[in-house]
PDB file of N, CA and C in Angstrom:
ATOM      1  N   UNK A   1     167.982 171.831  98.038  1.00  0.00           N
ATOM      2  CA  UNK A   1     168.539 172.137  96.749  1.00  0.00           C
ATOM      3  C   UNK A   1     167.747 173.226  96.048  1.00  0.00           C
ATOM      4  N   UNK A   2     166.175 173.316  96.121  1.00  0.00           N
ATOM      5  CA  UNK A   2     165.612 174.258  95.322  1.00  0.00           C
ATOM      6  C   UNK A   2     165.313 175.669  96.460  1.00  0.00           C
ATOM      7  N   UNK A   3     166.192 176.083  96.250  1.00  0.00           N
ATOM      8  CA  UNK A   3     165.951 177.461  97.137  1.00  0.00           C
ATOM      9  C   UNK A   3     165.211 178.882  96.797  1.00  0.00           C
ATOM     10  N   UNK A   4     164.703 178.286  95.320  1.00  0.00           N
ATOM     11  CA  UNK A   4     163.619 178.928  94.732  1.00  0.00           C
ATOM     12  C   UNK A   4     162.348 178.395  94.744  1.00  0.00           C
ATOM     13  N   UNK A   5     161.504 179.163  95.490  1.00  0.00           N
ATOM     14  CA  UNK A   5     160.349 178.388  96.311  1.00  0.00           C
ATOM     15  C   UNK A   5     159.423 178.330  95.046  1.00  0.00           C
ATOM     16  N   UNK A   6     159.607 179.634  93.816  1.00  0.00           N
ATOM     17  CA  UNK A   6     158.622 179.564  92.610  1.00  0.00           C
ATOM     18  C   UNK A   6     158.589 177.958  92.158  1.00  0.00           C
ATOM     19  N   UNK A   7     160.390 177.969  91.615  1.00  0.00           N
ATOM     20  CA  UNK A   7     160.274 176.703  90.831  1.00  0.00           C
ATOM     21  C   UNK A   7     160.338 175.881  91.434  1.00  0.00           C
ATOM     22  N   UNK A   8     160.323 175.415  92.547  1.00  0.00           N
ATOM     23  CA  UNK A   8     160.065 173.990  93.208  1.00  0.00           C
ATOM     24  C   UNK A   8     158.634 174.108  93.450  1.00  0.00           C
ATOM     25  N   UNK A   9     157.681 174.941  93.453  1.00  0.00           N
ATOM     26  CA  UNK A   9     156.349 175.041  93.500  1.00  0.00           C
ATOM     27  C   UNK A   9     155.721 174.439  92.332  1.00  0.00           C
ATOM     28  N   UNK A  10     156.527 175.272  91.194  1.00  0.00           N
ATOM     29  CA  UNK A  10     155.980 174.916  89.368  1.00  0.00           C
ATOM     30  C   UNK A  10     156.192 173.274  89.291  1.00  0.00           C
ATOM     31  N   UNK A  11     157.206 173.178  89.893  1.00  0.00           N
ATOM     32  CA  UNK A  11     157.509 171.554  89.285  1.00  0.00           C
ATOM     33  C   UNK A  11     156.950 170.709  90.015  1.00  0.00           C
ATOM     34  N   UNK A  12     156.881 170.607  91.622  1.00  0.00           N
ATOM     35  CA  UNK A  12     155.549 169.839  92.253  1.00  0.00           C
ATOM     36  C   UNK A  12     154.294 169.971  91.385  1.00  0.00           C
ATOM     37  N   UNK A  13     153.762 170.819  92.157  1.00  0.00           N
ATOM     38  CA  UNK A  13     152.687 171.072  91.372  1.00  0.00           C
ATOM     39  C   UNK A  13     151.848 170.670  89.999  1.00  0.00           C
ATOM     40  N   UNK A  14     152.734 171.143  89.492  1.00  0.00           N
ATOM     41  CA  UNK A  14     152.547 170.941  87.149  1.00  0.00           C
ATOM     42  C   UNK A  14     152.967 169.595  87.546  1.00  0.00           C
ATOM     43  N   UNK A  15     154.306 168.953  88.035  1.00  0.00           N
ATOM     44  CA  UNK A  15     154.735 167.827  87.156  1.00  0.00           C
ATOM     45  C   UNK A  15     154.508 166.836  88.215  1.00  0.00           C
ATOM     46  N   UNK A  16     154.510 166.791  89.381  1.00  0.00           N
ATOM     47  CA  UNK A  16     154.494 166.205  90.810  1.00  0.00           C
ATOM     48  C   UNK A  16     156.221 165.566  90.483  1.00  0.00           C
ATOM     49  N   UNK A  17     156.971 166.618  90.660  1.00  0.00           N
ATOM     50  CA  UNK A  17     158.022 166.146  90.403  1.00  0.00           C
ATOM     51  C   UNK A  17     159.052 165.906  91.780  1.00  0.00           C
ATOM     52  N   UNK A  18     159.518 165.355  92.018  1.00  0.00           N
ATOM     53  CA  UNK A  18     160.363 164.662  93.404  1.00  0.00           C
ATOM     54  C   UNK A  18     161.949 164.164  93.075  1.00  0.00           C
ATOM     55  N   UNK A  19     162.494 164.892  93.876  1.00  0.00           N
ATOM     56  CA  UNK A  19     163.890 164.360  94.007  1.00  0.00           C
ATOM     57  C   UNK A  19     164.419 163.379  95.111  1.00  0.00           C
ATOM     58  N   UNK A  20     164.486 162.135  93.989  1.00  0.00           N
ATOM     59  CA  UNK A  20     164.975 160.845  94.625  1.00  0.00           C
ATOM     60  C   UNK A  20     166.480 161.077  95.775  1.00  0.00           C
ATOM     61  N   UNK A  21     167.099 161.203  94.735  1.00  0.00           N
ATOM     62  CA  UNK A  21     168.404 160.852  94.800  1.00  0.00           C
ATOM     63  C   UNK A  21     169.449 162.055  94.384  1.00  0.00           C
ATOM     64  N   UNK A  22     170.772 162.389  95.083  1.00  0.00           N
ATOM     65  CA  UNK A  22     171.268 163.446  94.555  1.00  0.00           C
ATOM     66  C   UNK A  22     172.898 162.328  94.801  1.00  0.00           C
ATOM     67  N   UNK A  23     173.713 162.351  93.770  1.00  0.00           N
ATOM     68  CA  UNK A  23     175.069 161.572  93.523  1.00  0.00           C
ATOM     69  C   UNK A  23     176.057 162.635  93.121  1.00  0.00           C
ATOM     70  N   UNK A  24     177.163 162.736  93.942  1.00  0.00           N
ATOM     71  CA  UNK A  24     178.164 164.028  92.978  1.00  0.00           C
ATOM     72  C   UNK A  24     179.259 162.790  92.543  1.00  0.00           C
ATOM     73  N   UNK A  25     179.619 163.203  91.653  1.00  0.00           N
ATOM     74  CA  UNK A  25     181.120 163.245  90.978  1.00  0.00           C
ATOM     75  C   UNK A  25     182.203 162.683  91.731  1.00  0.00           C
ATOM     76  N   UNK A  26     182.644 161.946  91.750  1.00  0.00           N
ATOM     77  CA  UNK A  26     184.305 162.257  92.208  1.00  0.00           C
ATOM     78  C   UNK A  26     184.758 162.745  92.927  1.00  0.00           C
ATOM     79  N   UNK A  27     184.986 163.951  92.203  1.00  0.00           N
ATOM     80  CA  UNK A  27     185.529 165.264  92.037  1.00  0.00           C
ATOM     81  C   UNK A  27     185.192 166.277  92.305  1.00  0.00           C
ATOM     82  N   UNK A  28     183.488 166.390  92.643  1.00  0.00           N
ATOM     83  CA  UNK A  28     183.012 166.874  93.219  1.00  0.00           C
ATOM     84  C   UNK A  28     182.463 168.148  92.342  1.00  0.00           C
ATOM     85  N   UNK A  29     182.640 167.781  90.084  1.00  0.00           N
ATOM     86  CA  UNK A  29     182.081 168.723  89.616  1.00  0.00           C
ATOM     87  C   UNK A  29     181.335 168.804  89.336  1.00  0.00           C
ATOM     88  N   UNK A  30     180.407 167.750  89.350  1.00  0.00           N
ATOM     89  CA  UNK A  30     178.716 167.576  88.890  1.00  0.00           C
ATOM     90  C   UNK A  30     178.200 166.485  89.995  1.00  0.00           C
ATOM     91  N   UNK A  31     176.428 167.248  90.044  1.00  0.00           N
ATOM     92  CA  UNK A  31     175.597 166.434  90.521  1.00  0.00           C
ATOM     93  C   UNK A  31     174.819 165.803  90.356  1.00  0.00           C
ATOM     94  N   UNK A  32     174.925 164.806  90.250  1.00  0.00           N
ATOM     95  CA  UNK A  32     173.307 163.905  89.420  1.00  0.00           C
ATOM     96  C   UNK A  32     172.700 163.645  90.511  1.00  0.00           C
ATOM     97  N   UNK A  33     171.386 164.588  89.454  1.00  0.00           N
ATOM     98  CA  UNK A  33     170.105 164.599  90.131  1.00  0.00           C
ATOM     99  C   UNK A  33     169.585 163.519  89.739  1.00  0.00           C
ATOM    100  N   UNK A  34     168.719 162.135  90.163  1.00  0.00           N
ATOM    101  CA  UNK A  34     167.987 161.282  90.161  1.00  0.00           C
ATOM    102  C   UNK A  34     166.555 161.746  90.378  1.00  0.00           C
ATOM    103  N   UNK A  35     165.613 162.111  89.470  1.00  0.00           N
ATOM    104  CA  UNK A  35     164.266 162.553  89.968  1.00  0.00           C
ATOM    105  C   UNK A  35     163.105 161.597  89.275  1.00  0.00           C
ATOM    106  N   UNK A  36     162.002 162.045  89.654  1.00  0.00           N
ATOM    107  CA  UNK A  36     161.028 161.818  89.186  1.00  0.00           C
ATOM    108  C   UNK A  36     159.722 162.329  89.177  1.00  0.00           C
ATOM    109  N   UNK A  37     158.728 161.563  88.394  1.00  0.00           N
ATOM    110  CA  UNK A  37     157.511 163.166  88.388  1.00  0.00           C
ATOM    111  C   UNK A  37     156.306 161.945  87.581  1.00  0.00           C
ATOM    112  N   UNK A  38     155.237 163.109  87.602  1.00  0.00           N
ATOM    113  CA  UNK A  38     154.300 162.217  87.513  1.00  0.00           C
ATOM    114  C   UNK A  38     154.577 161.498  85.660  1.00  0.00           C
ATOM    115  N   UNK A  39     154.083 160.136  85.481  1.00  0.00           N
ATOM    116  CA  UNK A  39     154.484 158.842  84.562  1.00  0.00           C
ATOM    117  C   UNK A  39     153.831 159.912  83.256  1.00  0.00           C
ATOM    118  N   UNK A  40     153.138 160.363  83.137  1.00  0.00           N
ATOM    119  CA  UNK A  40     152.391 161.349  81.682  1.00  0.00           C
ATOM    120  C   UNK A  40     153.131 162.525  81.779  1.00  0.00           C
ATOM    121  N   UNK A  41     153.974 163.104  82.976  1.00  0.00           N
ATOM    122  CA  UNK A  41     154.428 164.263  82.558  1.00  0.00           C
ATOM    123  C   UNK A  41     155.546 164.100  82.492  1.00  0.00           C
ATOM    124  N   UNK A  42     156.495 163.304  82.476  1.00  0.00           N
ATOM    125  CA  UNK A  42     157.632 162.914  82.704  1.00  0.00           C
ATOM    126  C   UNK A  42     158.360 163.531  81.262  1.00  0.00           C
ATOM    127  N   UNK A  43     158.663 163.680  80.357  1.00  0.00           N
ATOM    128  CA  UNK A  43     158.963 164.387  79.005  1.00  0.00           C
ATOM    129  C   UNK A  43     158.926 166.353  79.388  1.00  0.00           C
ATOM    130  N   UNK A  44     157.505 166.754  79.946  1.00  0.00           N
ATOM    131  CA  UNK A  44     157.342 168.164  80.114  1.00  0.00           C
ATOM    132  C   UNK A  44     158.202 168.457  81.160  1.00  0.00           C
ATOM    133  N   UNK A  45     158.364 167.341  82.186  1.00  0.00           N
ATOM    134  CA  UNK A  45     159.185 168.095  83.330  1.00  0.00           C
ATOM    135  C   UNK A  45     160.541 167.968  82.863  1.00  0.00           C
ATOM    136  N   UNK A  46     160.867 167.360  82.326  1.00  0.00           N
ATOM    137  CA  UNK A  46     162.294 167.077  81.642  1.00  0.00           C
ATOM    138  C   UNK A  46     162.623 168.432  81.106  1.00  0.00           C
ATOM    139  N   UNK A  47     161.279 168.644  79.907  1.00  0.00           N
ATOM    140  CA  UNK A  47     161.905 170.099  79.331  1.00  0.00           C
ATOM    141  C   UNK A  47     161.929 171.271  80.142  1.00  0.00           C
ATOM    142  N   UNK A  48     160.820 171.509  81.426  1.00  0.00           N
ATOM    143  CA  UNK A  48     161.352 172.517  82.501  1.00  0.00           C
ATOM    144  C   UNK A  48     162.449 172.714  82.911  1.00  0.00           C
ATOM    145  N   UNK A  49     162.685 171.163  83.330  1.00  0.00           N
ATOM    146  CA  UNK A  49     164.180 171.085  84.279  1.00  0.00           C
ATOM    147  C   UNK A  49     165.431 171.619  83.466  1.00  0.00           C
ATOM    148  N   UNK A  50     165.382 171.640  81.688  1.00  0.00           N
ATOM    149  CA  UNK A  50     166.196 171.678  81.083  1.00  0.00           C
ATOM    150  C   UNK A  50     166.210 173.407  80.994  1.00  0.00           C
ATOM    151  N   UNK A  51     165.150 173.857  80.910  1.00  0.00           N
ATOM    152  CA  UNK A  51     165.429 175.250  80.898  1.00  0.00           C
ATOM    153  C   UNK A  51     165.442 176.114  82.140  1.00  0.00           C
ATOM    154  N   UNK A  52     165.442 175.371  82.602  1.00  0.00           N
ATOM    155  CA  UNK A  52     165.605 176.128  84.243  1.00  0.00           C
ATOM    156  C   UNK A  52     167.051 175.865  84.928  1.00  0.00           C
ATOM    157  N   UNK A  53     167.854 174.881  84.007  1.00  0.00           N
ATOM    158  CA  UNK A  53     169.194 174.751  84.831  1.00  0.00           C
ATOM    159  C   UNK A  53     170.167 175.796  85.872  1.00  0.00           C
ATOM    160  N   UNK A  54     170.222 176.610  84.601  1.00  0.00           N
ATOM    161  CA  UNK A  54     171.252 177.911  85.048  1.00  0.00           C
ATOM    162  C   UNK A  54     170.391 178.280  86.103  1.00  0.00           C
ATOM    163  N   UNK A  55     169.031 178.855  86.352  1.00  0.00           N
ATOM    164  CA  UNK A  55     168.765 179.582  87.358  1.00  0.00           C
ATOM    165  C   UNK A  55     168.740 178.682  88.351  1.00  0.00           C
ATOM    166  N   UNK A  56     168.347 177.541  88.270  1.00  0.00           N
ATOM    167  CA  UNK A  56     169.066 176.691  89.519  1.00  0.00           C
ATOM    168  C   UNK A  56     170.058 176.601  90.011  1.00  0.00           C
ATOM    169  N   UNK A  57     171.384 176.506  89.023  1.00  0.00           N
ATOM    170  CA  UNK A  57     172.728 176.515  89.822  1.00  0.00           C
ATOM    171  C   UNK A  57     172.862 177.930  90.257  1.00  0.00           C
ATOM    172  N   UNK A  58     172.473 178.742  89.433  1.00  0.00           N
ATOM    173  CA  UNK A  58     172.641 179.975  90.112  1.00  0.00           C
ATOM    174  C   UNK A  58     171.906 180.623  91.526  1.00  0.00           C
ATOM    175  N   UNK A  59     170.314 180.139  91.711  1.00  0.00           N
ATOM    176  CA  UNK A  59     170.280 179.930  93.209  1.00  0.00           C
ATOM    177  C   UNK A  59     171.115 179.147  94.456  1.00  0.00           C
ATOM    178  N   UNK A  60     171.723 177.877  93.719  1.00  0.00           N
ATOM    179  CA  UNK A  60     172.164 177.084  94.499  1.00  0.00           C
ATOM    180  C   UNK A  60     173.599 177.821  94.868  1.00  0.00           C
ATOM    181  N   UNK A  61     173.829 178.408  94.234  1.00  0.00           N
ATOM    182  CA  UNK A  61     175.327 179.082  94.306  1.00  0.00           C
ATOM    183  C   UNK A  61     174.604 179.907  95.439  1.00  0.00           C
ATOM    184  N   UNK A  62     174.044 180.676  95.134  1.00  0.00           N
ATOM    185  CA  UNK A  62     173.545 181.900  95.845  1.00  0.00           C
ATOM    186  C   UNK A  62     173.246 180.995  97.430  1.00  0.00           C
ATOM    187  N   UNK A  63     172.432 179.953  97.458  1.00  0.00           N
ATOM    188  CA  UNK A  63     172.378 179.339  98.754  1.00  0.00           C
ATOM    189  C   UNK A  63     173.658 179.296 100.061  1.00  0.00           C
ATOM    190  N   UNK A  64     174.562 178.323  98.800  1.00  0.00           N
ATOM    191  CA  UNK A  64     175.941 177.852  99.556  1.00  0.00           C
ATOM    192  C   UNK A  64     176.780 179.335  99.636  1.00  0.00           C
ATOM    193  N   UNK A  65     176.301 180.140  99.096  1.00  0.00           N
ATOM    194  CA  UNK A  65     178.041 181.529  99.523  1.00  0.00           C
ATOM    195  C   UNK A  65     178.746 181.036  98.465  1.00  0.00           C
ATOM    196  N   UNK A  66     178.770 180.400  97.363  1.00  0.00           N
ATOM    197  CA  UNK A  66     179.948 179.853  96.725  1.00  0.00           C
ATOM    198  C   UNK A  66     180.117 180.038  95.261  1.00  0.00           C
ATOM    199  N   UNK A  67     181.216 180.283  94.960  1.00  0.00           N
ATOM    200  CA  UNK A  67     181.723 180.497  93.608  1.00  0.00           C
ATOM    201  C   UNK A  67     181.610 179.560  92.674  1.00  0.00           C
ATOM    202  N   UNK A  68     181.748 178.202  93.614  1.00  0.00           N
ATOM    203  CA  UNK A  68     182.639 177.028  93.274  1.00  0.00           C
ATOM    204  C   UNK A  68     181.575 176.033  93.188  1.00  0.00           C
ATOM    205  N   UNK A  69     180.236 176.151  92.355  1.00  0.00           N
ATOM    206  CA  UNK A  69     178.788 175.142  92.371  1.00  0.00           C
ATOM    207  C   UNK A  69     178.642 173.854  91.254  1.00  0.00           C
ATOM    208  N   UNK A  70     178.573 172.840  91.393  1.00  0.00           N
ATOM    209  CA  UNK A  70     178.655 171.366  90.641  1.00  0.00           C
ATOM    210  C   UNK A  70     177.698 171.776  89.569  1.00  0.00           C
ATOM    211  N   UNK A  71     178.356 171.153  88.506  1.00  0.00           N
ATOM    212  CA  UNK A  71     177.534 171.447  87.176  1.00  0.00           C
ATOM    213  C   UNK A  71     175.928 170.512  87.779  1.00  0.00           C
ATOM    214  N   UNK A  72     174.788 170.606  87.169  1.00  0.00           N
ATOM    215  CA  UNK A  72     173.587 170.024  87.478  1.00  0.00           C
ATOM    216  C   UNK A  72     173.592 169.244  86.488  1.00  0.00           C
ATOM    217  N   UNK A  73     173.072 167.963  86.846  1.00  0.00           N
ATOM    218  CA  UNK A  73     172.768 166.728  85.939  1.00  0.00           C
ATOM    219  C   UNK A  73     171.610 165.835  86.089  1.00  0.00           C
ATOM    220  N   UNK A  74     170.668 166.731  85.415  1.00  0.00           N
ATOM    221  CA  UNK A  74     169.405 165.452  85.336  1.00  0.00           C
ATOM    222  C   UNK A  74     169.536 164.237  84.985  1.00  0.00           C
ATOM    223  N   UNK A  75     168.975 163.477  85.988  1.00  0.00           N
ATOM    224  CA  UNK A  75     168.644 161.976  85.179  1.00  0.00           C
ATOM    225  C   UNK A  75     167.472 161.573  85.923  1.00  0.00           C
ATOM    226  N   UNK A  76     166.572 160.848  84.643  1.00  0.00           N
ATOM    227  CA  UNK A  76     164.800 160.891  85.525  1.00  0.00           C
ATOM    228  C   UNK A  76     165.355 159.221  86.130  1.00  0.00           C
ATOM    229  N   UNK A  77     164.974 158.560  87.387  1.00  0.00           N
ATOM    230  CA  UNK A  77     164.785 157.579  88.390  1.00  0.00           C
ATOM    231  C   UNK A  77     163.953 156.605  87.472  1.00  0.00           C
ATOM    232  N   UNK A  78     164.356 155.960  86.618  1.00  0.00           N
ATOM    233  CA  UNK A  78     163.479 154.441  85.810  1.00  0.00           C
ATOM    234  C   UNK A  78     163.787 153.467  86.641  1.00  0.00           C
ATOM    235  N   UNK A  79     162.740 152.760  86.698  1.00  0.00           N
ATOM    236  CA  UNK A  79     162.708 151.668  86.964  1.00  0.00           C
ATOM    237  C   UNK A  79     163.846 150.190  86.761  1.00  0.00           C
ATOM    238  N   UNK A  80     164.647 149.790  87.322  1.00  0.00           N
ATOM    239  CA  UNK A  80     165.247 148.651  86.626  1.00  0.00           C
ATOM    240  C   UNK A  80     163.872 147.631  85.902  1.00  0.00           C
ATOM    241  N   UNK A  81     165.185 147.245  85.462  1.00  0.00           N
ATOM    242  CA  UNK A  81     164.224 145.561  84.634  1.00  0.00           C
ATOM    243  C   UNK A  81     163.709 144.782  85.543  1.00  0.00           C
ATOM    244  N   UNK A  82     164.808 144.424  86.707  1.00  0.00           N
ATOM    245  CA  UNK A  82     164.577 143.335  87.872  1.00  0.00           C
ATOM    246  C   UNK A  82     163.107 143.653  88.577  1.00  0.00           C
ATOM    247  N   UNK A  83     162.641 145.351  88.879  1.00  0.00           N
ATOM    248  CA  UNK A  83     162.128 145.861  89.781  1.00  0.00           C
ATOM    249  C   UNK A  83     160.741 146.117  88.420  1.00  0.00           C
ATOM    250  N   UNK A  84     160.694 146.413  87.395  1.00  0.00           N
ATOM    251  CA  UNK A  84     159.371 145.898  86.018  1.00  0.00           C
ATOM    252  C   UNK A  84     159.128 144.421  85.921  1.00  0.00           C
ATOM    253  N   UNK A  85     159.952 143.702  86.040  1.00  0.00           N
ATOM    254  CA  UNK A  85     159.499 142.333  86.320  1.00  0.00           C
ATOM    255  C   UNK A  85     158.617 142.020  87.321  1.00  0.00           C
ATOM    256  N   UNK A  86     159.121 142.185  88.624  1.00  0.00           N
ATOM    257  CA  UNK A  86     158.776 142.375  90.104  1.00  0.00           C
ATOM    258  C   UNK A  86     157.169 143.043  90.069  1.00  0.00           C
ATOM    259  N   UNK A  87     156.895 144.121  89.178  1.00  0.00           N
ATOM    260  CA  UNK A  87     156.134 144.494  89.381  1.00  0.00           C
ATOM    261  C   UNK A  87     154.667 143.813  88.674  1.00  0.00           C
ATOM    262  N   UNK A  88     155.097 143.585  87.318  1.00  0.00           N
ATOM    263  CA  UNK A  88     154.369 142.516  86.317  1.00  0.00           C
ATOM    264  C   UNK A  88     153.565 141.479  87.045  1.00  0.00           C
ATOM    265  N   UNK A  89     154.779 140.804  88.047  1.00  0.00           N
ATOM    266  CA  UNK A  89     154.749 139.521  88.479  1.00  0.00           C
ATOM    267  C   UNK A  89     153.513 139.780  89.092  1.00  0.00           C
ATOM    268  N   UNK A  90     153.828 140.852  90.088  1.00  0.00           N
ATOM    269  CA  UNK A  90     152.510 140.821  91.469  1.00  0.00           C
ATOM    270  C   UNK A  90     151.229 141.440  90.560  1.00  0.00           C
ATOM    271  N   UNK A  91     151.613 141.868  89.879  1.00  0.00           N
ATOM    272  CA  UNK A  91     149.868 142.200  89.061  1.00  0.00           C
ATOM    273  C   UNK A  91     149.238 141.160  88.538  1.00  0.00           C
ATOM    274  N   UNK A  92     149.855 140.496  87.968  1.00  0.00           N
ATOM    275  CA  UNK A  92     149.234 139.094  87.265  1.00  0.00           C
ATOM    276  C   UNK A  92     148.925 138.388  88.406  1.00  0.00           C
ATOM    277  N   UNK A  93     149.473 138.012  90.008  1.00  0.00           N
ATOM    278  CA  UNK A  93     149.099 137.449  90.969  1.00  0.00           C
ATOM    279  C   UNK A  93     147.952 138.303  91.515  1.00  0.00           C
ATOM    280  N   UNK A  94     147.628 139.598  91.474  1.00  0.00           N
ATOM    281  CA  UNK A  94     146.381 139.965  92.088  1.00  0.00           C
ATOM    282  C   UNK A  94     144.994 140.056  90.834  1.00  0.00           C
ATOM    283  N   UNK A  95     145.385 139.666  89.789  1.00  0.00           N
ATOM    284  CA  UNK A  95     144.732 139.623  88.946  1.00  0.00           C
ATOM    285  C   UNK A  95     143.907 137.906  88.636  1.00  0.00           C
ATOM    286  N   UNK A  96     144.814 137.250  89.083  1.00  0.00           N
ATOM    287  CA  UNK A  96     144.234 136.006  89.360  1.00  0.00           C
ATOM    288  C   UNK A  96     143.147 135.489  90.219  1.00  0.00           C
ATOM    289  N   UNK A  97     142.102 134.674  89.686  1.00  0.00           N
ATOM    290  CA  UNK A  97     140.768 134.229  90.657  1.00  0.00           C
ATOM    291  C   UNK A  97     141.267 133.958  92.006  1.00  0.00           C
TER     292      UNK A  97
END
């Protein structure tokens, strides 16, 4: 997906940012991106990702040959409740005598 080696460099790097998950549409007009990045930078990479959209779809266009490129849709990868519970649980068990 990042066929711009700068900004997939900036955003490892700065944010240790990682793409989970990629989900399209339907319809096939948007892609939700599922990512994530390091737990303190998670806000800064948000605002990268937000200003870097267009030149992303616009590499990604440039990748595929295509006119015809899915709108981009961040969404950062949280944790469920079930899977913060889960995690609580086993800390308090290794935290125990």
């Amino acid at each position: 997906m990042f066929t711009d080696t700068n900004t997939y460099s900036d955003l490892t790097g700065r944010y240790g940012f990682t793409v989970v998950e990629v989900r399209m549409s339907p319809d096939n007009s948007t892609a939700y991106i599922l990512w994530d990045a390091f737990p303190e930078r998670h806000d800064a990479a948000e605002r990268e990702l937000n200003q870097r959209v267009s030149r992303l779809r616009r590499s990604l266009a440039h990748a595929l040959k295509s006119r015809h490129v899915p709108r981009l849709e961040f969404r950062r990868d949280a944790p469920s409740s079930e899977e913060l519970a889960v995690e609580e649980a086993l800390q308090r068990l290794q935290n125990e005598p």
